[in-house]
PDB file of N, CA and C in Angstrom:
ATOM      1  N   UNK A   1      11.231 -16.802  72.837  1.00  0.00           N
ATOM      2  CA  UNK A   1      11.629 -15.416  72.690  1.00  0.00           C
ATOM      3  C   UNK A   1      12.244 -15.227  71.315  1.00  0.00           C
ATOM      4  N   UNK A   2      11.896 -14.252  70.401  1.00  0.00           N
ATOM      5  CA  UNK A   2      12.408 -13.769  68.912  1.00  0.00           C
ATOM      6  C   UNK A   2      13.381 -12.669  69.184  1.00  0.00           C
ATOM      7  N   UNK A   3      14.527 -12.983  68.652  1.00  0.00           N
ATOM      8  CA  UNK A   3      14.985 -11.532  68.349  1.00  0.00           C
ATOM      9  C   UNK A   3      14.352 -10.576  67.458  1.00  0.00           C
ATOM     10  N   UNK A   4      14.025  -9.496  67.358  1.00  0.00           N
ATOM     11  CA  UNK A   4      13.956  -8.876  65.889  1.00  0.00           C
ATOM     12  C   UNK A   4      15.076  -7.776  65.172  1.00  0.00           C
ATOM     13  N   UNK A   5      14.960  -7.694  64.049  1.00  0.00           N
ATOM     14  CA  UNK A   5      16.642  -7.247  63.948  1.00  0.00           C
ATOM     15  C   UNK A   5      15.837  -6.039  62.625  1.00  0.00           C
ATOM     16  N   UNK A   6      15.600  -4.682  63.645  1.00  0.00           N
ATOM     17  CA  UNK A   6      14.844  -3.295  62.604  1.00  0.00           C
ATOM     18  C   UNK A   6      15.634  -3.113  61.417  1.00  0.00           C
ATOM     19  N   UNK A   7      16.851  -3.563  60.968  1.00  0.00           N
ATOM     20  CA  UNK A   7      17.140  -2.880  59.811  1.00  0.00           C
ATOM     21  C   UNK A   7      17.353  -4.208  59.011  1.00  0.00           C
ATOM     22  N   UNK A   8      17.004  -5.233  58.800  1.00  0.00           N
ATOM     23  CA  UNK A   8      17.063  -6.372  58.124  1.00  0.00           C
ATOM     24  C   UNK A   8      15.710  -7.228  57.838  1.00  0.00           C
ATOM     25  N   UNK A   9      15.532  -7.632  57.281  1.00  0.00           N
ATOM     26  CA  UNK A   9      14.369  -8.159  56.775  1.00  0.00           C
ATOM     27  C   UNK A   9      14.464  -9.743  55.435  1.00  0.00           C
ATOM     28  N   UNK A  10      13.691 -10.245  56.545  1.00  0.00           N
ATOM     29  CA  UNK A  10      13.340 -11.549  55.359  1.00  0.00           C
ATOM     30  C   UNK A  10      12.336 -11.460  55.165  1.00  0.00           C
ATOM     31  N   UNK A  11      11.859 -11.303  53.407  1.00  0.00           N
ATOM     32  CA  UNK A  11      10.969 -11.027  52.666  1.00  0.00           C
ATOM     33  C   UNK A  11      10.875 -12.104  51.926  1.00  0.00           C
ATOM     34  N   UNK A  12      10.202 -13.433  51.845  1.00  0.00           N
ATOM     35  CA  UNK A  12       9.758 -13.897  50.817  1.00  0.00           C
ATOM     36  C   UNK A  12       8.273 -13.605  49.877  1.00  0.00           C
ATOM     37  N   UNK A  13       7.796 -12.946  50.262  1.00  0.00           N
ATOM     38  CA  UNK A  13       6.264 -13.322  49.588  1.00  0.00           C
ATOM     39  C   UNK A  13       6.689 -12.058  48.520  1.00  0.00           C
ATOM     40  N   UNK A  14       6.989 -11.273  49.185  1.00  0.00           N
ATOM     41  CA  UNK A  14       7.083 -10.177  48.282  1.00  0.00           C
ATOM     42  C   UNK A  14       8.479  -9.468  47.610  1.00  0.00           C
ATOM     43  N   UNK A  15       8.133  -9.359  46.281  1.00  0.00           N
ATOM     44  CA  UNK A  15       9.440  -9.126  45.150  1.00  0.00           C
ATOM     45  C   UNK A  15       9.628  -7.295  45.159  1.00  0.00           C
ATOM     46  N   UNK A  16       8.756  -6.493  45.905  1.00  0.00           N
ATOM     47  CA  UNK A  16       9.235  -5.101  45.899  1.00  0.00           C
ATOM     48  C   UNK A  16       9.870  -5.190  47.026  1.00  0.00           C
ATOM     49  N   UNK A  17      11.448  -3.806  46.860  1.00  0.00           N
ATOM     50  CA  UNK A  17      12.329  -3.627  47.592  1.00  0.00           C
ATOM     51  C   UNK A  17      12.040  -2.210  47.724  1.00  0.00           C
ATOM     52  N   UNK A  18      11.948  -1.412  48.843  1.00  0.00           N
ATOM     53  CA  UNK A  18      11.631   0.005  49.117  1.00  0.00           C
ATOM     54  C   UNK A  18      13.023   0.825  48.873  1.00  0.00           C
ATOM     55  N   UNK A  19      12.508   2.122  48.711  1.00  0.00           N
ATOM     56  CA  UNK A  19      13.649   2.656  48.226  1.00  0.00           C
ATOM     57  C   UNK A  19      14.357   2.895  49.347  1.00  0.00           C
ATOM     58  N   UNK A  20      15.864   2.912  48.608  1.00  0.00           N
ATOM     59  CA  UNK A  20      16.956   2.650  49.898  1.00  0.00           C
ATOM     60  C   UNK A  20      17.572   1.754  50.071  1.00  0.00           C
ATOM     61  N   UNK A  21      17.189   0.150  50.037  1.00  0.00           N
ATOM     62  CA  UNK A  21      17.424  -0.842  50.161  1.00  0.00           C
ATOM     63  C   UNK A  21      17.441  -1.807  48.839  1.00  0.00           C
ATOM     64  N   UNK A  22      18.115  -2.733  48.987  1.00  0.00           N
ATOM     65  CA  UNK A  22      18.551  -3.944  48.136  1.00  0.00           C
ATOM     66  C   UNK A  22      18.364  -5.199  48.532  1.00  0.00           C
ATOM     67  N   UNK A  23      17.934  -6.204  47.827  1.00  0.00           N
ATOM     68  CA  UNK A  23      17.665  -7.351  48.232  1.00  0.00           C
ATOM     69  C   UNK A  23      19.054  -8.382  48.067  1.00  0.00           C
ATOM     70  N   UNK A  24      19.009  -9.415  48.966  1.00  0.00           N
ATOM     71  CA  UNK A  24      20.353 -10.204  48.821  1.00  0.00           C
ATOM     72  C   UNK A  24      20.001 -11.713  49.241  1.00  0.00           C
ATOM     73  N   UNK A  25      20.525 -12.477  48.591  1.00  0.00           N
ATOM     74  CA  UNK A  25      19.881 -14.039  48.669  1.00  0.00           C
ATOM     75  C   UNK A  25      21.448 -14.664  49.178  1.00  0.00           C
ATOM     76  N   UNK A  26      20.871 -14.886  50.574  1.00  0.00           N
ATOM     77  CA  UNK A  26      21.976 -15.954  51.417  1.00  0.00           C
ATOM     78  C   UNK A  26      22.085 -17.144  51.403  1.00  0.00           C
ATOM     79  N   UNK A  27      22.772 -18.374  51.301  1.00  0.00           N
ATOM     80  CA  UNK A  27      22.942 -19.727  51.987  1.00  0.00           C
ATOM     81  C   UNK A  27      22.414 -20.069  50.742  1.00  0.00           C
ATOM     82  N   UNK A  28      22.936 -21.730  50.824  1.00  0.00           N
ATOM     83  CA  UNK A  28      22.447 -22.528  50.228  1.00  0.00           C
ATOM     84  C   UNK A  28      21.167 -22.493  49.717  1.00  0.00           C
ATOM     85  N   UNK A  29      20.034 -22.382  50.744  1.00  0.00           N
ATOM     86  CA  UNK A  29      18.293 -22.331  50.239  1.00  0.00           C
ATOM     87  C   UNK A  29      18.347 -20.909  49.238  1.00  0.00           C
ATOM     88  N   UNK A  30      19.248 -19.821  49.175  1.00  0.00           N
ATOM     89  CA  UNK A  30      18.676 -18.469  48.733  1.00  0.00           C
ATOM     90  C   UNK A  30      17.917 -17.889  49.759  1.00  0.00           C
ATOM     91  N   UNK A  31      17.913 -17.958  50.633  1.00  0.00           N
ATOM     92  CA  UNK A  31      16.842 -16.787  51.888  1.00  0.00           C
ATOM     93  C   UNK A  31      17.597 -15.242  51.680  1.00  0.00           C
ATOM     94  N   UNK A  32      16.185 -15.217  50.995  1.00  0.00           N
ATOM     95  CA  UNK A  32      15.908 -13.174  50.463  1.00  0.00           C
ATOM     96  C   UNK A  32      15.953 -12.333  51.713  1.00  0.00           C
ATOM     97  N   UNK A  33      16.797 -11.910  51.525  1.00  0.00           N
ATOM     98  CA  UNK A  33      16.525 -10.852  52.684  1.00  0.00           C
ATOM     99  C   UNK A  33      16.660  -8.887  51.932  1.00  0.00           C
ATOM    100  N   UNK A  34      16.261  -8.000  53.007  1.00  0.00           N
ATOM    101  CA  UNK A  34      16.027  -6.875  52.389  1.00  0.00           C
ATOM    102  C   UNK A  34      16.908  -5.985  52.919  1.00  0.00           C
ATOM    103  N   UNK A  35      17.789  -5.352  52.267  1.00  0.00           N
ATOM    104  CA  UNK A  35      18.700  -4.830  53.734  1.00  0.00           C
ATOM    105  C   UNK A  35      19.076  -3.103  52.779  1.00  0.00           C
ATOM    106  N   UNK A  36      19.549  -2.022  54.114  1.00  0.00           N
ATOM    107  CA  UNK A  36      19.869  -0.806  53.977  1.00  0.00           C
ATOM    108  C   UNK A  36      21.221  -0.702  52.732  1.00  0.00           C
ATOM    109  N   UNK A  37      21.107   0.346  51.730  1.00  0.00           N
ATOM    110  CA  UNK A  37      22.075   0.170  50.968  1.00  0.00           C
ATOM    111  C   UNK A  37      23.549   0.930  51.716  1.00  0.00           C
ATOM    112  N   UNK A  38      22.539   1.769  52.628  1.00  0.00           N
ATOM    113  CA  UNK A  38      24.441   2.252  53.672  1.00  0.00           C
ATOM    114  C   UNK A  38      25.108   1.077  54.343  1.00  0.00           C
ATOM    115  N   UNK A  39      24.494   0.208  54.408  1.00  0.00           N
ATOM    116  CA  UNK A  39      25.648  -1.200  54.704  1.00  0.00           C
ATOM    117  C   UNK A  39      26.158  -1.506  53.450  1.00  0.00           C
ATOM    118  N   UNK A  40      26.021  -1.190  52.352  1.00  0.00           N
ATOM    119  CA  UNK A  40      27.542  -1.488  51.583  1.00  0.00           C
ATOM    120  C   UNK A  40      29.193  -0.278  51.895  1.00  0.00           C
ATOM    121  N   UNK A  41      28.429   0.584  52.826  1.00  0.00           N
ATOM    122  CA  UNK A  41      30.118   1.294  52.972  1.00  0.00           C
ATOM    123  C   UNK A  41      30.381   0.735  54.456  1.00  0.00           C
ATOM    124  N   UNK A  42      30.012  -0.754  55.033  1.00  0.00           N
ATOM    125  CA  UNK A  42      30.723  -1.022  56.232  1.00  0.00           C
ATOM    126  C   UNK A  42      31.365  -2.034  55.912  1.00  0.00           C
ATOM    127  N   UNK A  43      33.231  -2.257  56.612  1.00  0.00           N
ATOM    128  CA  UNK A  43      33.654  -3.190  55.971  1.00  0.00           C
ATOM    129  C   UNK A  43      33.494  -4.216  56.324  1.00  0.00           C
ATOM    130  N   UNK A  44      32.913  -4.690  57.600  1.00  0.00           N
ATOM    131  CA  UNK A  44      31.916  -5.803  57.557  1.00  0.00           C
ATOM    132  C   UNK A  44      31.235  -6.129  56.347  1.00  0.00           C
ATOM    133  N   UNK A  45      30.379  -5.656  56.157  1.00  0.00           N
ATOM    134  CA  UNK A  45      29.302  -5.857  54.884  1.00  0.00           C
ATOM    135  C   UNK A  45      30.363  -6.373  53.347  1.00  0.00           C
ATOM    136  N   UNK A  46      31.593  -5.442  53.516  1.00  0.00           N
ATOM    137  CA  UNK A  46      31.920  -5.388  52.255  1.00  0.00           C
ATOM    138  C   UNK A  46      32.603  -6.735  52.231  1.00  0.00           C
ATOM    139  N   UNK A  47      33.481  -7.493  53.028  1.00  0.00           N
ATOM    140  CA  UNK A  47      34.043  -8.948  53.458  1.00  0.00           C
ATOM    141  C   UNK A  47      32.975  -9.868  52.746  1.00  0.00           C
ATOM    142  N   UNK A  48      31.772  -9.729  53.389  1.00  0.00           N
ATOM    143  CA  UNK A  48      30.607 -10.541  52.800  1.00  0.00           C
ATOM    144  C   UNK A  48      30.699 -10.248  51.280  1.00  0.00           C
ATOM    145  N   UNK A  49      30.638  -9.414  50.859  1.00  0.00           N
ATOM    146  CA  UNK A  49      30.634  -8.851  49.249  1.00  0.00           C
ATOM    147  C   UNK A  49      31.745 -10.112  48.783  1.00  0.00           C
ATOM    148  N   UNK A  50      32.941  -9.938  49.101  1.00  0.00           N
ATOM    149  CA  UNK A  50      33.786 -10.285  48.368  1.00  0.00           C
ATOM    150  C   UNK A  50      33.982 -11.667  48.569  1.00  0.00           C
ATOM    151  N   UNK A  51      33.226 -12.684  49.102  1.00  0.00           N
ATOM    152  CA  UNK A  51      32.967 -13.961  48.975  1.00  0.00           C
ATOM    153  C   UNK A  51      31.784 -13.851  48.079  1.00  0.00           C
ATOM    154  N   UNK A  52      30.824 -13.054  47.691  1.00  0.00           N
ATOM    155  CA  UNK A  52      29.990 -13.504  46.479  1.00  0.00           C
ATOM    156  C   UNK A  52      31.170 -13.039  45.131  1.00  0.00           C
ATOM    157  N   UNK A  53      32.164 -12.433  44.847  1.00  0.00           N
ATOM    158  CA  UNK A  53      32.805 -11.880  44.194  1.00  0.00           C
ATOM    159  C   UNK A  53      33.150 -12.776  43.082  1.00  0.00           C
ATOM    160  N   UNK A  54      33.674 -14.344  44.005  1.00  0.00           N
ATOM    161  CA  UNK A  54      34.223 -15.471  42.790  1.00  0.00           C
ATOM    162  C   UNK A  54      32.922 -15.853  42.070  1.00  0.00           C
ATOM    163  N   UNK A  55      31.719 -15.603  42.827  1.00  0.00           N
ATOM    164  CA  UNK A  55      30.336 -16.671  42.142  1.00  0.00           C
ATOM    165  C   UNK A  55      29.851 -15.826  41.365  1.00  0.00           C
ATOM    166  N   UNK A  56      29.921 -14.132  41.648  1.00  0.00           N
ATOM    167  CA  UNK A  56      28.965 -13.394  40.349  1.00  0.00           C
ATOM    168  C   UNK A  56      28.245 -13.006  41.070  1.00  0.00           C
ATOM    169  N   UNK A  57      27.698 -11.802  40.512  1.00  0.00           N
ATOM    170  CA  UNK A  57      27.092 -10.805  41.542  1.00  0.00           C
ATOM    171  C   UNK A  57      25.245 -11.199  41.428  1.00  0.00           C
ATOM    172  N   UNK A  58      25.185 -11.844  40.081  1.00  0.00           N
ATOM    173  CA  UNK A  58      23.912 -11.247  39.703  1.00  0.00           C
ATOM    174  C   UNK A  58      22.972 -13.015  40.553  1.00  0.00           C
ATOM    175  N   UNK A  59      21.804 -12.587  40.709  1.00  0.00           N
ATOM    176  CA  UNK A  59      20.798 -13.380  40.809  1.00  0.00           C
ATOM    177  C   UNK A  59      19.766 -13.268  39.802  1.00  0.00           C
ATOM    178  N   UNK A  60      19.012 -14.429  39.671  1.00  0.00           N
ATOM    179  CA  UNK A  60      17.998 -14.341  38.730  1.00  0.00           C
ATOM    180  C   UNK A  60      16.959 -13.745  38.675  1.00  0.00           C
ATOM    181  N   UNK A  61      16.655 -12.938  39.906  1.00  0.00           N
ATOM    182  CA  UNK A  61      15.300 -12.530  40.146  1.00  0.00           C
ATOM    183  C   UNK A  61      16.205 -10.806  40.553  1.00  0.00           C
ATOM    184  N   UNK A  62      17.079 -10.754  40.097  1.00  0.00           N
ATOM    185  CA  UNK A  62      17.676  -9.505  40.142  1.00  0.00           C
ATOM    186  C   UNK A  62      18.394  -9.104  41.726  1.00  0.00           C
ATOM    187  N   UNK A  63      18.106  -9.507  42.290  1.00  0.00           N
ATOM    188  CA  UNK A  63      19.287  -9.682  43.703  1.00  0.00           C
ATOM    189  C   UNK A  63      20.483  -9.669  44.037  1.00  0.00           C
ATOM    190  N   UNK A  64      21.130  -9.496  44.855  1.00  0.00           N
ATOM    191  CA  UNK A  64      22.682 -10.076  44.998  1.00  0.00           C
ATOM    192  C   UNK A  64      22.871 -11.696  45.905  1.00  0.00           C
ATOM    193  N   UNK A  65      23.543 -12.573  45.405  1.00  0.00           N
ATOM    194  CA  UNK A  65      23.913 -13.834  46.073  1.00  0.00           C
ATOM    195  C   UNK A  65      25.063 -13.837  46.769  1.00  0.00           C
ATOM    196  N   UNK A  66      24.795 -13.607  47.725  1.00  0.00           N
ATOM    197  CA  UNK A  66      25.897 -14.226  49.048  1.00  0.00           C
ATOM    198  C   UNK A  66      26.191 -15.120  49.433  1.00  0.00           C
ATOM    199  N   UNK A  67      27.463 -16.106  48.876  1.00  0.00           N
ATOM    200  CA  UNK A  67      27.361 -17.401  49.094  1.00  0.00           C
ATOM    201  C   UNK A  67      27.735 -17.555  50.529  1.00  0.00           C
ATOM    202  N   UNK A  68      27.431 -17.317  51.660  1.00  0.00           N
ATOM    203  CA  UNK A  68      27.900 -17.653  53.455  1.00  0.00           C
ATOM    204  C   UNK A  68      26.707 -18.132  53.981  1.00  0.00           C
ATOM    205  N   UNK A  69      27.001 -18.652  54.776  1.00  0.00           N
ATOM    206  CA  UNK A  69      25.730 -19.450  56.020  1.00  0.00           C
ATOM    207  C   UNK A  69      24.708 -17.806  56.382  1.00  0.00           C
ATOM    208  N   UNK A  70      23.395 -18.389  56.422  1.00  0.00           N
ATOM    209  CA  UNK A  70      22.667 -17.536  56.623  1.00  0.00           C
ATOM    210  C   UNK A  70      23.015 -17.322  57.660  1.00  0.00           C
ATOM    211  N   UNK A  71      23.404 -17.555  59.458  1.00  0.00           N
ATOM    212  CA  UNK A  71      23.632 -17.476  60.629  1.00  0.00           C
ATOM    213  C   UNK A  71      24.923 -16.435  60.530  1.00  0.00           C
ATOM    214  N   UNK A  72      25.613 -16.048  60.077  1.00  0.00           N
ATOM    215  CA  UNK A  72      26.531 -15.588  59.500  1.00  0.00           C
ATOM    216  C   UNK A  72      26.224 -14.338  59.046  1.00  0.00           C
ATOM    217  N   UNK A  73      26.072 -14.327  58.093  1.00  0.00           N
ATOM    218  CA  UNK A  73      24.897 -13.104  57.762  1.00  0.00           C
ATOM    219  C   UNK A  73      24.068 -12.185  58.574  1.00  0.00           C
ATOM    220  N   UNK A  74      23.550 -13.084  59.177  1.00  0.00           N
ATOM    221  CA  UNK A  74      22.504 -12.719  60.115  1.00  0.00           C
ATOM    222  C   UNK A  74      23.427 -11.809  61.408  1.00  0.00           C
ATOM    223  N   UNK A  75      24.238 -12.556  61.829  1.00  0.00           N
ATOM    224  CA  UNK A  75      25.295 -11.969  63.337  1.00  0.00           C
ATOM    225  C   UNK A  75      25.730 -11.117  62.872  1.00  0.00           C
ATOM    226  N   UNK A  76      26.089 -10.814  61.252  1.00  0.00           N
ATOM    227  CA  UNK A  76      27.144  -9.564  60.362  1.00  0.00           C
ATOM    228  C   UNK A  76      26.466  -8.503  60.579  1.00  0.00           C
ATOM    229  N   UNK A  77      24.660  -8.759  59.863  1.00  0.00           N
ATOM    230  CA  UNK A  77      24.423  -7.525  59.597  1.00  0.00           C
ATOM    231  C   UNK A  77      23.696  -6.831  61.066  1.00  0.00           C
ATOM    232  N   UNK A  78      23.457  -7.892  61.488  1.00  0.00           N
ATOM    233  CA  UNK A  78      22.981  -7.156  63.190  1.00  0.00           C
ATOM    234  C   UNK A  78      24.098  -6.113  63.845  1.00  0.00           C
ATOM    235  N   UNK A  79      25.263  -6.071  63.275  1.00  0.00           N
ATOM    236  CA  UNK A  79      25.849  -5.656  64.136  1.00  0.00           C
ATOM    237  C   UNK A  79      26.281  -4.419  63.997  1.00  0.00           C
ATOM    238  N   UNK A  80      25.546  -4.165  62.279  1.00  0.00           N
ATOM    239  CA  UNK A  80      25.893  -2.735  61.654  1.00  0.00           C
ATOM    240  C   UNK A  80      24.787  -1.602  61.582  1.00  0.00           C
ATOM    241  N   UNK A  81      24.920  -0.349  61.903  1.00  0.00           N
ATOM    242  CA  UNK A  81      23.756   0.583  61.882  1.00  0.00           C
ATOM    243  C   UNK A  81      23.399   1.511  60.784  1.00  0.00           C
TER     244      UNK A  81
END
């Protein structure tokens, strides 16, 4: 059985982000994911922000890096609409 989680998205193959959304590279591996830009005004979301805060916002492929466990991530943003 899969969960699926409609407002989050792991996108590797592809480097376009639709409008609205922002891409953000989690965990150790970098797993891209694609997510709603109205989750930056939940303060859930924003907690996550401010652990990428000490490392730097930017990624190389133009992204944001979230340094937390992808599982983590994953339970955060499921839980925001």
């Amino acid at each position: 059985m899969s969960i699926r989680l409609p407002r989050i998205a792991h996108i590797a193959s592809s480097k376009k982000v639709p409008k609205g959304y922002f891409a953000v590279y989690v965990g150790e591996n970098q797993k891209r994911f694609v997510i709603p830009v109205s989750f930056l005004n939940q303060p859930s979301f924003q907690d996550l922000l401010g652990m990428s805060e000490e490392f730097g916002y930017s990624h190389p492929t133009g992204g944001l890096t979230i340094p937390c466990n992808e599982d983590l991530f994953v339970d955060v943003t499921s839980q925001l609409n």
